[in-house]
N, C-alpha and C. Protein backbone atom coordinates (compact mmCIF):
# COMPACT_ATOMS: atom_id res chain seq x y z
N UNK A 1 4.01 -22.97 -61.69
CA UNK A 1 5.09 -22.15 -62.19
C UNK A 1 6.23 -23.02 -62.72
N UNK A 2 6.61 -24.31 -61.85
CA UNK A 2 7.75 -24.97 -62.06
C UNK A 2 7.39 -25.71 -63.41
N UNK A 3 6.08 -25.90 -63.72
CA UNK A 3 5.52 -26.90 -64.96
C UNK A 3 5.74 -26.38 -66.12
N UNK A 4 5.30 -25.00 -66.15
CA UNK A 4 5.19 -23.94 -67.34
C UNK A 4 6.36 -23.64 -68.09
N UNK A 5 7.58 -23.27 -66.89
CA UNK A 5 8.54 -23.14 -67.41
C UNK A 5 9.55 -24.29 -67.88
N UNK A 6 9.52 -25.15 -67.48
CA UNK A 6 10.25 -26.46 -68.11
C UNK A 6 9.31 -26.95 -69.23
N UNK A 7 7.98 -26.77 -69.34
CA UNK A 7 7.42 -26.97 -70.42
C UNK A 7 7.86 -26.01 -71.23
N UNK A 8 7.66 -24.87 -71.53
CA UNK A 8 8.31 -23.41 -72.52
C UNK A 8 9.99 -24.07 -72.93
N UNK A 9 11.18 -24.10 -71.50
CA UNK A 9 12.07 -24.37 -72.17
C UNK A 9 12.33 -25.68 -73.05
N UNK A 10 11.53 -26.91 -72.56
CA UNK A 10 11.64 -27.79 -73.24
C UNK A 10 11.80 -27.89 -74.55
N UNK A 11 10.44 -27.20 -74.75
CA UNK A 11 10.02 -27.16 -76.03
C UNK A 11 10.83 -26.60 -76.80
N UNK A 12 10.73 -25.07 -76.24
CA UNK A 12 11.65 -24.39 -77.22
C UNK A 12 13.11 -25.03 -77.60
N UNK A 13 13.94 -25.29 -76.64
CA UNK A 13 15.21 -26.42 -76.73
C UNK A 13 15.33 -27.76 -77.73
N UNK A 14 14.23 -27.97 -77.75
CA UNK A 14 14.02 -29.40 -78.50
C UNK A 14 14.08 -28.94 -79.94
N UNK A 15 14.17 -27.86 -80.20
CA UNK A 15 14.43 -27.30 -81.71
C UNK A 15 15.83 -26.98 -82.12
N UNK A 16 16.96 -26.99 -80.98
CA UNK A 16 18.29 -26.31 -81.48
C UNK A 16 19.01 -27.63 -80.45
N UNK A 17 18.38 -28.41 -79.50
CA UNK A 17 19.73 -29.19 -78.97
C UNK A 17 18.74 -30.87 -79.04
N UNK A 18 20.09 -31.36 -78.54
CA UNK A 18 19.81 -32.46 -78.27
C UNK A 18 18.57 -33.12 -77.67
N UNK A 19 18.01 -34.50 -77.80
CA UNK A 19 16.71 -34.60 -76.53
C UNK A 19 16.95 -34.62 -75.53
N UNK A 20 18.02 -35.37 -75.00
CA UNK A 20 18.62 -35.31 -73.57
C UNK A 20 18.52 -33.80 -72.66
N UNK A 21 19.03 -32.83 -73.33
CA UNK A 21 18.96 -31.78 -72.47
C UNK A 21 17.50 -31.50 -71.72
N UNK A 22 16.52 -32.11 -72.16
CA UNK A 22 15.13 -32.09 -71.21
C UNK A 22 15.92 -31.87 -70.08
N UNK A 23 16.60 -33.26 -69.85
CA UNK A 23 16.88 -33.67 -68.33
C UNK A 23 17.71 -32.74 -67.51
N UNK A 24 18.40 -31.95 -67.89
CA UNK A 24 19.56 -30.35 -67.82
C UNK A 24 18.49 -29.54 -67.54
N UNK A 25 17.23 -29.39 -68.53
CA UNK A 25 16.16 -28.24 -67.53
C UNK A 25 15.32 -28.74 -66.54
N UNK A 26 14.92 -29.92 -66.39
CA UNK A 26 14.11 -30.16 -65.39
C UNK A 26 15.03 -30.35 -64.46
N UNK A 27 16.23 -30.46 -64.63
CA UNK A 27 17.14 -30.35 -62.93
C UNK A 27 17.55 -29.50 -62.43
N UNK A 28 17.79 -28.32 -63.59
CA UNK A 28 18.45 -26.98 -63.41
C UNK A 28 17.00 -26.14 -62.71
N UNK A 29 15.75 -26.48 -63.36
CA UNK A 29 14.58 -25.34 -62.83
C UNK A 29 14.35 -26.03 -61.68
N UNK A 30 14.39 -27.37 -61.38
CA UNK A 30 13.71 -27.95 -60.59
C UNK A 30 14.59 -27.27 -59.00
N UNK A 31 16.11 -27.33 -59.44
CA UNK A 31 16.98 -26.67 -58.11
C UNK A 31 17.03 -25.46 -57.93
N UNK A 32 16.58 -24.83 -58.53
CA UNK A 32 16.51 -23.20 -58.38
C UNK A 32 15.29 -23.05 -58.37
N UNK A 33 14.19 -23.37 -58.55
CA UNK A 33 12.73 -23.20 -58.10
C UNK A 33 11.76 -23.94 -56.70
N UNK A 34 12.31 -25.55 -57.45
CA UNK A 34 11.58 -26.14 -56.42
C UNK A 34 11.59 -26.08 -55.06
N UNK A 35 10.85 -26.80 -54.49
CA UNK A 35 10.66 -26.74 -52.75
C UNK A 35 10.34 -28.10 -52.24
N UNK A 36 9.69 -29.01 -53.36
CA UNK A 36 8.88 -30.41 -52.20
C UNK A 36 9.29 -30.53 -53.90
N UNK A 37 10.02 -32.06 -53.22
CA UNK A 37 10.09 -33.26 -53.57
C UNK A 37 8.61 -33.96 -54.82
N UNK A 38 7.97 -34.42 -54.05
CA UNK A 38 6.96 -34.76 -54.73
C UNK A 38 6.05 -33.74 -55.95
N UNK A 39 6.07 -32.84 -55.63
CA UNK A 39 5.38 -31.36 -56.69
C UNK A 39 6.26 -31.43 -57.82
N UNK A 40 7.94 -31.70 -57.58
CA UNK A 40 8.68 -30.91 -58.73
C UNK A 40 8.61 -32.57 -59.43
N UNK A 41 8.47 -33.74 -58.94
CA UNK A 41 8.75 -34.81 -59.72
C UNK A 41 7.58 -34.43 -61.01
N UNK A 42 6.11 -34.19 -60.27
CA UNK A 42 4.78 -34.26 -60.68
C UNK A 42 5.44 -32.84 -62.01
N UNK A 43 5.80 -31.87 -61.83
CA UNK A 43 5.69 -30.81 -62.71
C UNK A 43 6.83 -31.46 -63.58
N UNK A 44 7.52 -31.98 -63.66
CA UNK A 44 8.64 -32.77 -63.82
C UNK A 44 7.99 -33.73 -65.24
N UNK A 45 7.09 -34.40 -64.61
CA UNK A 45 6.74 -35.65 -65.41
C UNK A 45 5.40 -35.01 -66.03
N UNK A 46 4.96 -34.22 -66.05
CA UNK A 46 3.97 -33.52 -66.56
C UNK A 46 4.25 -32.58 -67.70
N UNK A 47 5.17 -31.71 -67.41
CA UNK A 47 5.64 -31.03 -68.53
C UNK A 47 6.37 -31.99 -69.86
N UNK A 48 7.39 -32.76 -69.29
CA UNK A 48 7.89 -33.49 -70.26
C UNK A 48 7.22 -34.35 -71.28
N UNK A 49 5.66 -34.65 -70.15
CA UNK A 49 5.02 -35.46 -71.28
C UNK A 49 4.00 -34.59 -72.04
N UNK A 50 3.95 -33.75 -71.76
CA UNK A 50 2.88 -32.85 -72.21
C UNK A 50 3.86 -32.30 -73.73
N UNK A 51 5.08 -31.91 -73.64
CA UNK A 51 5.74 -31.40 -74.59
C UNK A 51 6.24 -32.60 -75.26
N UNK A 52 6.66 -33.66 -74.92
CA UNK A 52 6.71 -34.65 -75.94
C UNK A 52 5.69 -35.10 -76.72
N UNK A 53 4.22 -35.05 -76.08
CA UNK A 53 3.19 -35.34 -76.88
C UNK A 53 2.92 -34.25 -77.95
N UNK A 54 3.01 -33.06 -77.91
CA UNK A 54 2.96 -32.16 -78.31
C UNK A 54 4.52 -32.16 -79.34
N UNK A 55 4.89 -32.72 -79.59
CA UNK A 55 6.20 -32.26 -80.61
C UNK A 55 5.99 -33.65 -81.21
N UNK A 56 5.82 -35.07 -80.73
CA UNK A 56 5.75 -35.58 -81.57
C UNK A 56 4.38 -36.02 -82.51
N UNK A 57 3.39 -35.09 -82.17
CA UNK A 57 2.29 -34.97 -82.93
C UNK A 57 2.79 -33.46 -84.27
N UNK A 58 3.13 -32.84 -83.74
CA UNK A 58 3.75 -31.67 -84.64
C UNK A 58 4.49 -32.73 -85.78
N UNK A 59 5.46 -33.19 -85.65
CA UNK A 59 6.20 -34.16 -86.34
C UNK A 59 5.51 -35.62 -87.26
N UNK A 60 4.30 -36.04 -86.53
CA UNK A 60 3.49 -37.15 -86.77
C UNK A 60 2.33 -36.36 -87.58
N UNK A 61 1.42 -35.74 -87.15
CA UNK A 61 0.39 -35.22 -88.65
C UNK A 61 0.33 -34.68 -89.52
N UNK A 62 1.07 -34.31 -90.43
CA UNK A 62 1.53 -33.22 -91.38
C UNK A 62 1.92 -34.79 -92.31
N UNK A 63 2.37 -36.15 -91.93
CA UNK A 63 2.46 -36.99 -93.14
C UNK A 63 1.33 -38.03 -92.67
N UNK A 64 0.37 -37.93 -91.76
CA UNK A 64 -0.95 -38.70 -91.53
C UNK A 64 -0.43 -39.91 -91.28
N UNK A 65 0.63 -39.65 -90.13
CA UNK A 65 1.12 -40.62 -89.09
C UNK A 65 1.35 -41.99 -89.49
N UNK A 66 1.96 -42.18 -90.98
CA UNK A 66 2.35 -42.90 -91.72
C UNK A 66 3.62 -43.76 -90.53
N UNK A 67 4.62 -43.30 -90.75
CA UNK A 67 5.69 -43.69 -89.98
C UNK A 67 5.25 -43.69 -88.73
N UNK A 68 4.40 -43.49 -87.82
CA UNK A 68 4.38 -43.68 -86.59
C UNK A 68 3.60 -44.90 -86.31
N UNK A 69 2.65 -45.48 -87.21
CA UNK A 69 1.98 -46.70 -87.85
C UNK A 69 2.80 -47.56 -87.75
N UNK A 70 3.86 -47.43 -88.61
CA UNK A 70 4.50 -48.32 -89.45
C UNK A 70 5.52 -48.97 -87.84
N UNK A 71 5.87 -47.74 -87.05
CA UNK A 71 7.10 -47.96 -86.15
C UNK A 71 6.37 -48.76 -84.91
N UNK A 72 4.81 -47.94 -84.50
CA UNK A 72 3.95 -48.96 -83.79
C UNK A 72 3.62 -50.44 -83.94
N UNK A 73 3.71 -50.83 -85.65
CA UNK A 73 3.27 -52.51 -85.88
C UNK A 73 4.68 -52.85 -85.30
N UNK A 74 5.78 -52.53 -85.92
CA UNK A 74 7.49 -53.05 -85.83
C UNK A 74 7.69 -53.23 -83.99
N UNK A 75 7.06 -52.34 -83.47
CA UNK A 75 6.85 -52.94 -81.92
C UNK A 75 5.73 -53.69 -81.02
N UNK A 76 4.47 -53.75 -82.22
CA UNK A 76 3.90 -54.56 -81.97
C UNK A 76 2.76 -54.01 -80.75
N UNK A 77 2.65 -52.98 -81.03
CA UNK A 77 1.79 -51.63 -80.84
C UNK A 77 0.80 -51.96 -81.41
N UNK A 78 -0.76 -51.81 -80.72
CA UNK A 78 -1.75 -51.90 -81.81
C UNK A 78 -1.97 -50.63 -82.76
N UNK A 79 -1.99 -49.53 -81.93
CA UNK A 79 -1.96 -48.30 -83.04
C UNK A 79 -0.96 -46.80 -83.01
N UNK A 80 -0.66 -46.17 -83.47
CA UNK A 80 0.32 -44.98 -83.65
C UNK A 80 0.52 -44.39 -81.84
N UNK A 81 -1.36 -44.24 -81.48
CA UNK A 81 -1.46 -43.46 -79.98
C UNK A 81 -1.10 -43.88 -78.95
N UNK A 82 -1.02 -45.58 -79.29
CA UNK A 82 -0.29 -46.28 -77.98
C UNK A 82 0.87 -45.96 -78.18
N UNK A 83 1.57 -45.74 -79.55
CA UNK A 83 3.22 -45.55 -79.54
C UNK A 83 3.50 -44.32 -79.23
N UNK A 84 2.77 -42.89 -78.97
CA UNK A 84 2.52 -41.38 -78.53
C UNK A 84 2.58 -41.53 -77.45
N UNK A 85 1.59 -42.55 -76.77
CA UNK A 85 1.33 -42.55 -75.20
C UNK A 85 2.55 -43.22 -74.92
N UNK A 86 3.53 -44.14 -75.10
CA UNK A 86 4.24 -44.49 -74.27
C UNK A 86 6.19 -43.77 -74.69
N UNK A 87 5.85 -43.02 -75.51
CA UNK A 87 7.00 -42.47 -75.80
C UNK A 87 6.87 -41.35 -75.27
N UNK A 88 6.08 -40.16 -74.94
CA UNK A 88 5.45 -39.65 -73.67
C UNK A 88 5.59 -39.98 -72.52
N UNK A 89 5.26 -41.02 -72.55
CA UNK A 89 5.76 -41.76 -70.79
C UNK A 89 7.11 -41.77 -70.63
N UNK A 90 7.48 -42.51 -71.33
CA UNK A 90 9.05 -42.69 -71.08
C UNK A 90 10.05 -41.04 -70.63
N UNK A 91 9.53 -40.08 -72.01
CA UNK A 91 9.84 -38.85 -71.25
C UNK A 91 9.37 -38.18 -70.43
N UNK A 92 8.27 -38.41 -70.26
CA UNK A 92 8.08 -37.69 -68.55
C UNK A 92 8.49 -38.31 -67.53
N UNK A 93 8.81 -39.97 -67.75
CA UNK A 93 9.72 -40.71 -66.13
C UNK A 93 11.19 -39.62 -66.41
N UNK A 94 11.79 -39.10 -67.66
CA UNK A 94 12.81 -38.54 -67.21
C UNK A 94 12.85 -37.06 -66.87
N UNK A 95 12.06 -36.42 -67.29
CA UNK A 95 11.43 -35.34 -66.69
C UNK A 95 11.60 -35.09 -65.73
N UNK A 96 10.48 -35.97 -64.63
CA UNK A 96 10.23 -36.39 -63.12
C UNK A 96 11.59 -36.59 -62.44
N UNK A 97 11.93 -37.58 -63.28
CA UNK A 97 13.76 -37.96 -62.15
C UNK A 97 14.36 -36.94 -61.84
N UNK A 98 14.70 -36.23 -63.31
CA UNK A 98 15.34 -35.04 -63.66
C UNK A 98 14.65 -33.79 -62.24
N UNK A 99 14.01 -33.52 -62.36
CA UNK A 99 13.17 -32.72 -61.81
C UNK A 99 13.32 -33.24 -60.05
N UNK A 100 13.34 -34.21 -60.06
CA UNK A 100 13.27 -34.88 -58.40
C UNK A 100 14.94 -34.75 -58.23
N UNK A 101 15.71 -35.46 -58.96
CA UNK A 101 16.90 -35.32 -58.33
C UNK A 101 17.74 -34.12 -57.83
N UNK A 102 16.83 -32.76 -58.76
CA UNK A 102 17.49 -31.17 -58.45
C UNK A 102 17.05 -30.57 -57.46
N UNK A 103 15.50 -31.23 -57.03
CA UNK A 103 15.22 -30.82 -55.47
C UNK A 103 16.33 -31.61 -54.73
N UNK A 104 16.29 -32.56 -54.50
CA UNK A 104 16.98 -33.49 -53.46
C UNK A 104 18.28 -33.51 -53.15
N UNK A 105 19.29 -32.91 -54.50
CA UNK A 105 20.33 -32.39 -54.36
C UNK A 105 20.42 -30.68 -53.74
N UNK A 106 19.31 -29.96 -53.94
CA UNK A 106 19.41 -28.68 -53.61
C UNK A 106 19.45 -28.88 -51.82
N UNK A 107 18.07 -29.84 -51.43
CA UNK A 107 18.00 -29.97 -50.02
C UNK A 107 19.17 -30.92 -49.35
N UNK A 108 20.12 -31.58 -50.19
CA UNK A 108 21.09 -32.16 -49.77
C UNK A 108 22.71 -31.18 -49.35
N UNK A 109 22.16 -30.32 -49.97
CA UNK A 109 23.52 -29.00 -49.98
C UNK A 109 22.79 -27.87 -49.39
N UNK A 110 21.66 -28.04 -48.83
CA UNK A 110 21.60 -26.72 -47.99
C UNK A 110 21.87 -27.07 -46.17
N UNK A 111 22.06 -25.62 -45.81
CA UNK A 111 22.65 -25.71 -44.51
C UNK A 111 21.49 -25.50 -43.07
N UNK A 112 21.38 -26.54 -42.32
CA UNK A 112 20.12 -26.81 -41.76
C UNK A 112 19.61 -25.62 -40.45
């Protein structure tokens, strides 16, 4: 449940705001949904990379991943998918944080 919906808002968000705000929904769903620590990092870092892979392929095949080529050699990337796969990564570690720090603050402010 916690995956789906930070995946949906992600996505949809990534069309009218900033990229950063990922990190605003995976903390905001993650504290008002989550429960365990470890689950919301995982839905956390799962959604984010799932929707980053997914937007920057939307963005990358429609010009036959010309520029994503070009930005992979300039880092010395062997091909476009290693530069997908790790720009993916990078947003799902913030995803996950995002997502971990709104449990941990929720269980840090509740009353025992």
């Amino acid at each position: 449940m916690l995956f789906l919906i930070i995946l949906v808002l992600s996505i949809v968000s990534s069309y009218f705001l900033p990229w950063w705000t990922i990190a605003l929904i995976a903390f905001g769903t993650a504290y008002y949904i989550g429960n365990k620590p470890g689950k919301a990092f995982m839905a956390g870092f799962g959604a984010i990379f799932v929707a980053w892979t997914i937007l920057a392929l939307i963005q990358s095949l429609p010009n036959h991943n010309m520029l994503a080529e070009r930005v992979a050699k300039l880092m010395q990337l062997p091909n476009w998918i290693v530069l997908l796969l790790v720009t993916a990564f990078v947003g799902g570690l913030l995803g996950g944080m995002s997502a971990l720090s709104g449990v941990l603050i929720k269980k840090a402010y509740q009353k025992p």
